[in-house]
PDB file of N, CA and C in Angstrom:
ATOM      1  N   UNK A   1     -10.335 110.060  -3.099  1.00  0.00           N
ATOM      2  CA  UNK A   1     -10.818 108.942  -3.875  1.00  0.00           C
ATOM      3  C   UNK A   1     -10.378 107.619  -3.240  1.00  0.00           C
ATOM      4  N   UNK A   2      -9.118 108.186  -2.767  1.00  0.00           N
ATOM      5  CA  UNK A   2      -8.828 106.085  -2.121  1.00  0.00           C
ATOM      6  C   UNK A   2      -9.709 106.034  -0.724  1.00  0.00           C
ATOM      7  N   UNK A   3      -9.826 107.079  -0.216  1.00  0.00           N
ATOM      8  CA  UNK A   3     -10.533 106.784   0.945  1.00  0.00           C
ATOM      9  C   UNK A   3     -11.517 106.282   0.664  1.00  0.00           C
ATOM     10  N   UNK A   4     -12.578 106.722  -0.267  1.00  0.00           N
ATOM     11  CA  UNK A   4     -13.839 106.240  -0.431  1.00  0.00           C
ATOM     12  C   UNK A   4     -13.581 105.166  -1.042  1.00  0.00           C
ATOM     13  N   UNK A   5     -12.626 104.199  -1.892  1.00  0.00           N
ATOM     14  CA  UNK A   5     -12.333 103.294  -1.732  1.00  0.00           C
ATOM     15  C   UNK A   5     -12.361 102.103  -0.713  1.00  0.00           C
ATOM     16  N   UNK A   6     -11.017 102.638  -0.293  1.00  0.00           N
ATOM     17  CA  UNK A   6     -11.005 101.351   1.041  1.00  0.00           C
ATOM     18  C   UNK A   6     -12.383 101.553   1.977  1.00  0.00           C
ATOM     19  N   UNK A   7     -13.036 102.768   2.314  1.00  0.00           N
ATOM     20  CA  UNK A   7     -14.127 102.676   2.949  1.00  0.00           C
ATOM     21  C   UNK A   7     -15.153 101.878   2.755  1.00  0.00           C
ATOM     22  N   UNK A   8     -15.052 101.201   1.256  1.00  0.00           N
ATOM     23  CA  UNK A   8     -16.417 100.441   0.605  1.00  0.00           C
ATOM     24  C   UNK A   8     -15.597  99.147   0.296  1.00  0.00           C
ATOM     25  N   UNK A   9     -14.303  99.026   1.067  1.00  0.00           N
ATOM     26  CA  UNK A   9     -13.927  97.907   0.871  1.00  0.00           C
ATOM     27  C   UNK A   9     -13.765  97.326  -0.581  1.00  0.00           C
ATOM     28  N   UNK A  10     -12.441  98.444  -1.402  1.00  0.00           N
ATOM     29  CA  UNK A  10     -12.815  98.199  -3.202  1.00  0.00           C
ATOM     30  C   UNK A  10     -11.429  97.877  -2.804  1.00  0.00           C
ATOM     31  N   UNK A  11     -10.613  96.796  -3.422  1.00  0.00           N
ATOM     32  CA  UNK A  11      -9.225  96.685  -3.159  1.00  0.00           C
ATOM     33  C   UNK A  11      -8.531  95.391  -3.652  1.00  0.00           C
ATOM     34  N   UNK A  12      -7.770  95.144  -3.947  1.00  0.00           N
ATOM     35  CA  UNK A  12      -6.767  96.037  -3.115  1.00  0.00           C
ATOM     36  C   UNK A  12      -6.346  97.054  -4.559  1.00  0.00           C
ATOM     37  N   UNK A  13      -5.656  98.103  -4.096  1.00  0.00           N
ATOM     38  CA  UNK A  13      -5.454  99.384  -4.608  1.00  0.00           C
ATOM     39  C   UNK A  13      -3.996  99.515  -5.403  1.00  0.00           C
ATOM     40  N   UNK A  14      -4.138  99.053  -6.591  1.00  0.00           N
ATOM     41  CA  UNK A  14      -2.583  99.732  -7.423  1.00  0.00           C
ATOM     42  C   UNK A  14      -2.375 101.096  -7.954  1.00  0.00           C
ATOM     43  N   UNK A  15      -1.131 101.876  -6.915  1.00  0.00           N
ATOM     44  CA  UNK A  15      -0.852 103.055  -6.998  1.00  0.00           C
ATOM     45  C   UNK A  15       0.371 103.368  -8.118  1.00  0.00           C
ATOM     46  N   UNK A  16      -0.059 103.801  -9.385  1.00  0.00           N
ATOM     47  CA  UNK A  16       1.281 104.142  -9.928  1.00  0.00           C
ATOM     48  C   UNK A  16       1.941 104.993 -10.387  1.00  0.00           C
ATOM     49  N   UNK A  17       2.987 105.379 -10.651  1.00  0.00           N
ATOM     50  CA  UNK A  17       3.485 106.786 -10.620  1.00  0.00           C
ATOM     51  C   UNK A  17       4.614 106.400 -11.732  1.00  0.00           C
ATOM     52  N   UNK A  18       5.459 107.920 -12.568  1.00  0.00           N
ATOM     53  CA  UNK A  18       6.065 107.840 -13.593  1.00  0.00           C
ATOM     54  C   UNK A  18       7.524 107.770 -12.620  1.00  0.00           C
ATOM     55  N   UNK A  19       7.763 108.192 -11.925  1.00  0.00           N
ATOM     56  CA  UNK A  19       8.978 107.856 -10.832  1.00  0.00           C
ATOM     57  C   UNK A  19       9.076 107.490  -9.712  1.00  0.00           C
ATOM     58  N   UNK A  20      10.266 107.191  -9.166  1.00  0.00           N
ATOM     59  CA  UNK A  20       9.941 106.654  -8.025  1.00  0.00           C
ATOM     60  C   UNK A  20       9.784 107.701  -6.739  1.00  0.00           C
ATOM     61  N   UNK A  21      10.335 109.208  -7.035  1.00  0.00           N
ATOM     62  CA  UNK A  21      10.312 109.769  -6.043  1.00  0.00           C
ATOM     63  C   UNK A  21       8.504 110.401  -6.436  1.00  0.00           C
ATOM     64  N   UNK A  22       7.626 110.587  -6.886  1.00  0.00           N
ATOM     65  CA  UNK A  22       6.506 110.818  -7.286  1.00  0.00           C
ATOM     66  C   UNK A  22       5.520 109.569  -6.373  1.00  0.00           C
ATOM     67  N   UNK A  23       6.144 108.541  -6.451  1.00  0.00           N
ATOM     68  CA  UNK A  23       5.419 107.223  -5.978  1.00  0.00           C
ATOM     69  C   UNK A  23       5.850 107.233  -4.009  1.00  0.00           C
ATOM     70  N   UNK A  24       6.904 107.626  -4.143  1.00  0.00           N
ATOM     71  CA  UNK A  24       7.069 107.747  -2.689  1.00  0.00           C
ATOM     72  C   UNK A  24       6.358 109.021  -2.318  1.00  0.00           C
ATOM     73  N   UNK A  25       5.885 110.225  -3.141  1.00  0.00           N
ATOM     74  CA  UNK A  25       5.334 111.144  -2.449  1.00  0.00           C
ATOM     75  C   UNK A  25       4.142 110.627  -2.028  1.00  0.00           C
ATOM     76  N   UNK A  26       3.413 110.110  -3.166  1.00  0.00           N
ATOM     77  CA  UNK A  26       2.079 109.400  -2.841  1.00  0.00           C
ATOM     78  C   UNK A  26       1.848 108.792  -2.186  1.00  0.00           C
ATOM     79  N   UNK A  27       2.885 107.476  -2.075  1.00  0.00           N
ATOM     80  CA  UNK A  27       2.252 107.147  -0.140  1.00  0.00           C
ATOM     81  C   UNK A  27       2.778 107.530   0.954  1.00  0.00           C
ATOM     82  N   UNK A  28       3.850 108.141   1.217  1.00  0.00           N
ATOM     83  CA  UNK A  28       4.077 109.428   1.882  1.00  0.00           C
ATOM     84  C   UNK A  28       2.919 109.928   2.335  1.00  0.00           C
ATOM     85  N   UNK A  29       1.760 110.511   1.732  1.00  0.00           N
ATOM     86  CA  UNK A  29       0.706 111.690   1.990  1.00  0.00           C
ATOM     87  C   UNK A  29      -0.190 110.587   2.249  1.00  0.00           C
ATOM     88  N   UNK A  30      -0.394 109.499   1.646  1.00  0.00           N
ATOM     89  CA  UNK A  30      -0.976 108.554   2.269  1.00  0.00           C
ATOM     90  C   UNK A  30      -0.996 107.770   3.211  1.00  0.00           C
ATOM     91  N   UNK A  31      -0.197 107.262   3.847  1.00  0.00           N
ATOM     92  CA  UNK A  31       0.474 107.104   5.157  1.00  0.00           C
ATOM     93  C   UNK A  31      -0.214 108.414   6.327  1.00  0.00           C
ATOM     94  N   UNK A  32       0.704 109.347   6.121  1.00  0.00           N
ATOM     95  CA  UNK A  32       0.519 110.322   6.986  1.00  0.00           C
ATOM     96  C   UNK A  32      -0.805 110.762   7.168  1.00  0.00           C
ATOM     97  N   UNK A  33      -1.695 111.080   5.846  1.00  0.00           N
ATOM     98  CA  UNK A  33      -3.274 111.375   6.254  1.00  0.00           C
ATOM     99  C   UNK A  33      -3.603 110.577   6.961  1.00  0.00           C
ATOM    100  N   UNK A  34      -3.411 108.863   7.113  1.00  0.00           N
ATOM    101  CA  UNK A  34      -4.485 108.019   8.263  1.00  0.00           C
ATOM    102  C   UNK A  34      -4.650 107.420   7.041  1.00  0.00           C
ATOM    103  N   UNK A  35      -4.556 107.102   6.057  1.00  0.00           N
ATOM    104  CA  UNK A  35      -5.450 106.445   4.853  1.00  0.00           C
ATOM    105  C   UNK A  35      -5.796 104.837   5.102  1.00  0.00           C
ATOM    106  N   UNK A  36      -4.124 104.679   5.020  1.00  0.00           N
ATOM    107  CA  UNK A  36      -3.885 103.384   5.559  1.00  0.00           C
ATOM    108  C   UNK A  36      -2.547 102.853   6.139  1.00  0.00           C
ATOM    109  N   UNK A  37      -2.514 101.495   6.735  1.00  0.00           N
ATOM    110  CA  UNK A  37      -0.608 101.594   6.596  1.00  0.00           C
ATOM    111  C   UNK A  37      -0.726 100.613   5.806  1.00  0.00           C
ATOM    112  N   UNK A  38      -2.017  99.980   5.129  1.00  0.00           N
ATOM    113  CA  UNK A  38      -1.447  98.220   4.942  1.00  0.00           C
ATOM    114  C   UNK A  38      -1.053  99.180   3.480  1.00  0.00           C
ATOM    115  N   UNK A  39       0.406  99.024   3.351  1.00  0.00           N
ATOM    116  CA  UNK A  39       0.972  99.458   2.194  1.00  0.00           C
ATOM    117  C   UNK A  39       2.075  98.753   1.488  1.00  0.00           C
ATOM    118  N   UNK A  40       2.412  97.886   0.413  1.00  0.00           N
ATOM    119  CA  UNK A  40       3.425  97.142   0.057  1.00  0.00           C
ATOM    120  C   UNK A  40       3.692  98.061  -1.105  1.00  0.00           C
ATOM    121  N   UNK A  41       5.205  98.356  -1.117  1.00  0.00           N
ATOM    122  CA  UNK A  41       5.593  99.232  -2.167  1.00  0.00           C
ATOM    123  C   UNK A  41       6.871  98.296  -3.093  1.00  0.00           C
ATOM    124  N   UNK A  42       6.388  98.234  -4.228  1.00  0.00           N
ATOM    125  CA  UNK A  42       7.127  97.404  -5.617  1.00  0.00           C
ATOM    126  C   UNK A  42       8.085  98.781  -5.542  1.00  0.00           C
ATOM    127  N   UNK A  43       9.733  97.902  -5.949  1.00  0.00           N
ATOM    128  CA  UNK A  43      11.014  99.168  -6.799  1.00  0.00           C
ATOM    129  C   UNK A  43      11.641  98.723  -6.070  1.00  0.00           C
ATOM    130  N   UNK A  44      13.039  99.148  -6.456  1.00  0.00           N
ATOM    131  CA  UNK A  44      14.207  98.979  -5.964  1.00  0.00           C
ATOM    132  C   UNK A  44      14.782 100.289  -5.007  1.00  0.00           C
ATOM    133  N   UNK A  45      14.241 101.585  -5.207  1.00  0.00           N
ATOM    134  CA  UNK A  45      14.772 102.656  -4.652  1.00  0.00           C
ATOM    135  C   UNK A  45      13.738 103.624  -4.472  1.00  0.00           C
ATOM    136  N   UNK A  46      14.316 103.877  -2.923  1.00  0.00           N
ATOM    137  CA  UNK A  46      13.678 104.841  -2.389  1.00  0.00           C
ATOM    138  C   UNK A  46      13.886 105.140  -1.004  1.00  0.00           C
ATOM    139  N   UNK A  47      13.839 106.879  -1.567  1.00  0.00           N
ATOM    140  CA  UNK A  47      14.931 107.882  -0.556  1.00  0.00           C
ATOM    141  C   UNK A  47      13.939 108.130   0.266  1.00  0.00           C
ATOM    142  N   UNK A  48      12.727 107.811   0.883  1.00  0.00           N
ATOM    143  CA  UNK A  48      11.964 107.961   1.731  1.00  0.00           C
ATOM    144  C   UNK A  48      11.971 107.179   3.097  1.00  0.00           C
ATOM    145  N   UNK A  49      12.539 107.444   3.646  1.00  0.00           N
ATOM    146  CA  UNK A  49      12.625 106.513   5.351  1.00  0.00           C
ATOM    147  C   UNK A  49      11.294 105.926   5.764  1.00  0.00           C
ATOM    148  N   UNK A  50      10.198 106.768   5.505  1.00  0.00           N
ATOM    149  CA  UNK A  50       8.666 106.397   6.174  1.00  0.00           C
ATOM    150  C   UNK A  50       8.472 105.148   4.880  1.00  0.00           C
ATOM    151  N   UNK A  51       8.577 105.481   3.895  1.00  0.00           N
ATOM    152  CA  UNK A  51       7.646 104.318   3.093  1.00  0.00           C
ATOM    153  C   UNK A  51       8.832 103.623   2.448  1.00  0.00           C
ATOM    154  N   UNK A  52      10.247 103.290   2.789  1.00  0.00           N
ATOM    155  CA  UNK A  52      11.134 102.367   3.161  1.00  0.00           C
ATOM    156  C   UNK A  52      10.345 101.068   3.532  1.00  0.00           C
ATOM    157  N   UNK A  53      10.257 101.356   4.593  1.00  0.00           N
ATOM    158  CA  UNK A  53       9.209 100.418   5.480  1.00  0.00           C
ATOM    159  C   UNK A  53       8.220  99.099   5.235  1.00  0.00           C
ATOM    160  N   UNK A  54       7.588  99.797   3.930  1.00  0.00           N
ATOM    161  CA  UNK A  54       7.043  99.357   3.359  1.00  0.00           C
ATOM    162  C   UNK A  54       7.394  99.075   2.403  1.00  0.00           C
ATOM    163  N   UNK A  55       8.757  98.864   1.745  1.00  0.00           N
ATOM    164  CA  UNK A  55       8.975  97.799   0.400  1.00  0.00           C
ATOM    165  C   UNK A  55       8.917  96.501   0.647  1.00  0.00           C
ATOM    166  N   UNK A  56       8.569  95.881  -0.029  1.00  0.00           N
ATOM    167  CA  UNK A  56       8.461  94.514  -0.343  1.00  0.00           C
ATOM    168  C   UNK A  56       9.806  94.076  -0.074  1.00  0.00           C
ATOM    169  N   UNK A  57      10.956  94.683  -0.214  1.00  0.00           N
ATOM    170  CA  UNK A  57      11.953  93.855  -0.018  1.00  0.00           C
ATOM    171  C   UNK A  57      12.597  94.061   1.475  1.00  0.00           C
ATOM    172  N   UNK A  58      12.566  95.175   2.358  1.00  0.00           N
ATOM    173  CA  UNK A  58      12.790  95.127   3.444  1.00  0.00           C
ATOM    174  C   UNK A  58      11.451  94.608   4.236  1.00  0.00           C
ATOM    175  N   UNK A  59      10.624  94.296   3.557  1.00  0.00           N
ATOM    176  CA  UNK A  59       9.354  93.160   4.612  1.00  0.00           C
ATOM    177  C   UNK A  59       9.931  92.001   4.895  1.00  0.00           C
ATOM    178  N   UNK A  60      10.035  91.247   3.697  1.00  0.00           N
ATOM    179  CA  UNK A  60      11.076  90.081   3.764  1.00  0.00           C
ATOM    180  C   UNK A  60      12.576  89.819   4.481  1.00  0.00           C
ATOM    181  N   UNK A  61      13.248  90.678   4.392  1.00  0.00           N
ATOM    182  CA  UNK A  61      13.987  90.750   5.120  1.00  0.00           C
ATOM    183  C   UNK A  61      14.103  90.448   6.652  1.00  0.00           C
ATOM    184  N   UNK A  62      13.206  91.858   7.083  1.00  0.00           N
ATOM    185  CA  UNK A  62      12.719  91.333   8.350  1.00  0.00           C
ATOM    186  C   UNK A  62      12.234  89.948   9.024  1.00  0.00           C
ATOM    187  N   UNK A  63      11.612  89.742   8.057  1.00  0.00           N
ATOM    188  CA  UNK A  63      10.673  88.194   8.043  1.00  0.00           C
ATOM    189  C   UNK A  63      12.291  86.921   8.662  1.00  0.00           C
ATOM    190  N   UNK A  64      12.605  87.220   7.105  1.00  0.00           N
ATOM    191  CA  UNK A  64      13.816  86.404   7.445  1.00  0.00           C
ATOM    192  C   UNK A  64      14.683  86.208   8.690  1.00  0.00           C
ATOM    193  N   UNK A  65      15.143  87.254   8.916  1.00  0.00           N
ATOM    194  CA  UNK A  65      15.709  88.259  10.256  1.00  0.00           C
ATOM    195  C   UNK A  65      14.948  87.642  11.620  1.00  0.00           C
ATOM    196  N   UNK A  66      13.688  87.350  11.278  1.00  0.00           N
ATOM    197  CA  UNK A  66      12.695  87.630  12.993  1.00  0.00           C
ATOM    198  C   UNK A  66      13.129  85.189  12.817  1.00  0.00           C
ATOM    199  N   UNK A  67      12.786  84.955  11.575  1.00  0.00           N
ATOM    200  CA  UNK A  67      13.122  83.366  11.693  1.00  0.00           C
ATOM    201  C   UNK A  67      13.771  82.526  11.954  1.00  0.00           C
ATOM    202  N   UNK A  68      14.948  83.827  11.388  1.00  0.00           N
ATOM    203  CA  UNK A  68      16.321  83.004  11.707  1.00  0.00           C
ATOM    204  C   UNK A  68      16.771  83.306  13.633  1.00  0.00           C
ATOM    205  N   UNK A  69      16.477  84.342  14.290  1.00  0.00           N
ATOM    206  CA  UNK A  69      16.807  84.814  15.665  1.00  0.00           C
ATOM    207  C   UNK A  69      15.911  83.627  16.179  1.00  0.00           C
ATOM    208  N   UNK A  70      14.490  83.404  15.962  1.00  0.00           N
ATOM    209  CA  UNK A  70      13.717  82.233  16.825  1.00  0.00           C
ATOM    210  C   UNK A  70      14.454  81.267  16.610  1.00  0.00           C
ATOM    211  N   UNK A  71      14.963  80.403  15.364  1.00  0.00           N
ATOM    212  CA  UNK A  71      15.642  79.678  15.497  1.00  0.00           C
ATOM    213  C   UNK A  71      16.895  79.496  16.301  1.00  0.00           C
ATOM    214  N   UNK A  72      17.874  80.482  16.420  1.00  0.00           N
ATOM    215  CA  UNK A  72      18.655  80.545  17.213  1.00  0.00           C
ATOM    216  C   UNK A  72      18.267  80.516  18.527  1.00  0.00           C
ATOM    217  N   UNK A  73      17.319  81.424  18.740  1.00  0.00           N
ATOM    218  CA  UNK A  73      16.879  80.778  20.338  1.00  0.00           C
ATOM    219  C   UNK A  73      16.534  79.489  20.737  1.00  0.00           C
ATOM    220  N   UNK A  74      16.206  78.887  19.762  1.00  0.00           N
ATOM    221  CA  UNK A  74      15.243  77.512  20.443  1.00  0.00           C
ATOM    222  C   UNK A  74      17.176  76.727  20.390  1.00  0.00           C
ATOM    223  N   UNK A  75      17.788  76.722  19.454  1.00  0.00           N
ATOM    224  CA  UNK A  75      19.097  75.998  19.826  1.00  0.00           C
ATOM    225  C   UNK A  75      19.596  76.261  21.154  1.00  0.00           C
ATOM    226  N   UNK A  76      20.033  77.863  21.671  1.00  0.00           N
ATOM    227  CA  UNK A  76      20.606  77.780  22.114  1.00  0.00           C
ATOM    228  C   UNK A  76      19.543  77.192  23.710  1.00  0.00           C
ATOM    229  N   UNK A  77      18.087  76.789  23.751  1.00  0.00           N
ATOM    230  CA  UNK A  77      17.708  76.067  24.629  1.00  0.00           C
ATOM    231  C   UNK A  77      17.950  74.934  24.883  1.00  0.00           C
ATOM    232  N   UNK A  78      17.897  74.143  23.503  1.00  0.00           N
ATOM    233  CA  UNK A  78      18.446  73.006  23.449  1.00  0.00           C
ATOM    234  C   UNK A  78      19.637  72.519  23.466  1.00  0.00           C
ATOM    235  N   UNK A  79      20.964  73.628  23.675  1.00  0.00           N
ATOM    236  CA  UNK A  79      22.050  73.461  24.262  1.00  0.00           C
ATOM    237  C   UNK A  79      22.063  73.191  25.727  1.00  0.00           C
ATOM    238  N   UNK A  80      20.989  74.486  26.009  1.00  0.00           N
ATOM    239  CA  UNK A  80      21.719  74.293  27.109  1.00  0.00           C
ATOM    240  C   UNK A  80      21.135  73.145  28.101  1.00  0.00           C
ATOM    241  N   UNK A  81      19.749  72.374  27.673  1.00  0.00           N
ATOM    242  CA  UNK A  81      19.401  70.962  27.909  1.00  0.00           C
ATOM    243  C   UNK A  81      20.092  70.315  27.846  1.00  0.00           C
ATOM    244  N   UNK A  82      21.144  70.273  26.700  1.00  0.00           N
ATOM    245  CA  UNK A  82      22.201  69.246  26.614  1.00  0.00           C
ATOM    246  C   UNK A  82      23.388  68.984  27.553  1.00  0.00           C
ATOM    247  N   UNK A  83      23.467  70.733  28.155  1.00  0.00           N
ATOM    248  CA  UNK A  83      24.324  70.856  28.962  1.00  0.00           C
ATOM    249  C   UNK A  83      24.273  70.284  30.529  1.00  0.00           C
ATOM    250  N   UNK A  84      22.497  70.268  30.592  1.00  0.00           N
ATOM    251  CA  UNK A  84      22.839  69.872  31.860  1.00  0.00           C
ATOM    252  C   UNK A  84      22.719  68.133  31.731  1.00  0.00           C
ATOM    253  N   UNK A  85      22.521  67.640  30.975  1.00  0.00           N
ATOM    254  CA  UNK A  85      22.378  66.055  30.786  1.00  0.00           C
ATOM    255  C   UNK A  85      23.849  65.785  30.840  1.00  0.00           C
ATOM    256  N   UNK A  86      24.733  66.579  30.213  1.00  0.00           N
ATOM    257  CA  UNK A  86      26.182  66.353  30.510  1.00  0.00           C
ATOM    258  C   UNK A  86      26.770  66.483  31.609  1.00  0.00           C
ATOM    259  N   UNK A  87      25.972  67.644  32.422  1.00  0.00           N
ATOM    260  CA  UNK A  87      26.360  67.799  33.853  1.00  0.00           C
ATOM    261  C   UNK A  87      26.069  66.075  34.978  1.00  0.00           C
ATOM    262  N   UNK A  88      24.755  65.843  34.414  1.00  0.00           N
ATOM    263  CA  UNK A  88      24.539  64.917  35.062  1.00  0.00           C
ATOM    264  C   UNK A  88      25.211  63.427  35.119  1.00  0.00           C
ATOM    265  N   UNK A  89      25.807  63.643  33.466  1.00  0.00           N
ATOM    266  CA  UNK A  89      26.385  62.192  33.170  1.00  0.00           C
ATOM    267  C   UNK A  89      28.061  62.026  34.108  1.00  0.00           C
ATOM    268  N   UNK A  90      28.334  63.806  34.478  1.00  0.00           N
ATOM    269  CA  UNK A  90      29.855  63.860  35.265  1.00  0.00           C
ATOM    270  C   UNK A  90      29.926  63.400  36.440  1.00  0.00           C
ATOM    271  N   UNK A  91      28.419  64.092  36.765  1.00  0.00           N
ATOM    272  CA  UNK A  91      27.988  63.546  38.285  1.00  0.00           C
ATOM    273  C   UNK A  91      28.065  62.284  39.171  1.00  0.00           C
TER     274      UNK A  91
END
């Protein structure tokens, strides 16, 4: 049924389940058939490594994670610009 769903482009798709390990089976089997990956999973817990992945709260995370490292890179460029303007001012 979800296939013929997303196939006709009906969406987006709320999956719900009476637990959370019931809800992780479901996209579990969904995942793995090919269904889809675009999958965001609402809850606080879940013992599933594959659809981990997909909580909403380790998305963000990452997000955070990937913003804060670019930022650090672009400083430590602009250190080291600074560094050589200092080199030059010794010179």
């Amino acid at each position: 049924m979800l296939r013929v769903l997303l196939a006709n482009e009906v969406g987006p798709v709320l999956l719900l389940a009476y637990t959370n390990q019931a809800l992780d089976h479901i996209l579990r089997a969904v995942h793995s058939a090919g269904v889809t990956d675009k999958i965001a999973r609402l809850g606080s817990r879940c013992k599933d490594d594959v659809v981990a992945k997909f909580m909403i709260s380790n998305r963000f995370k990452k997000s955070t994670y990937t913003k804060a490292l670019t930022e650090m890179r672009q400083e430590r460029v602009n250190l080291g610009k600074v560094s050589v303007r200092l080199e030059t001012y010794r010179s």
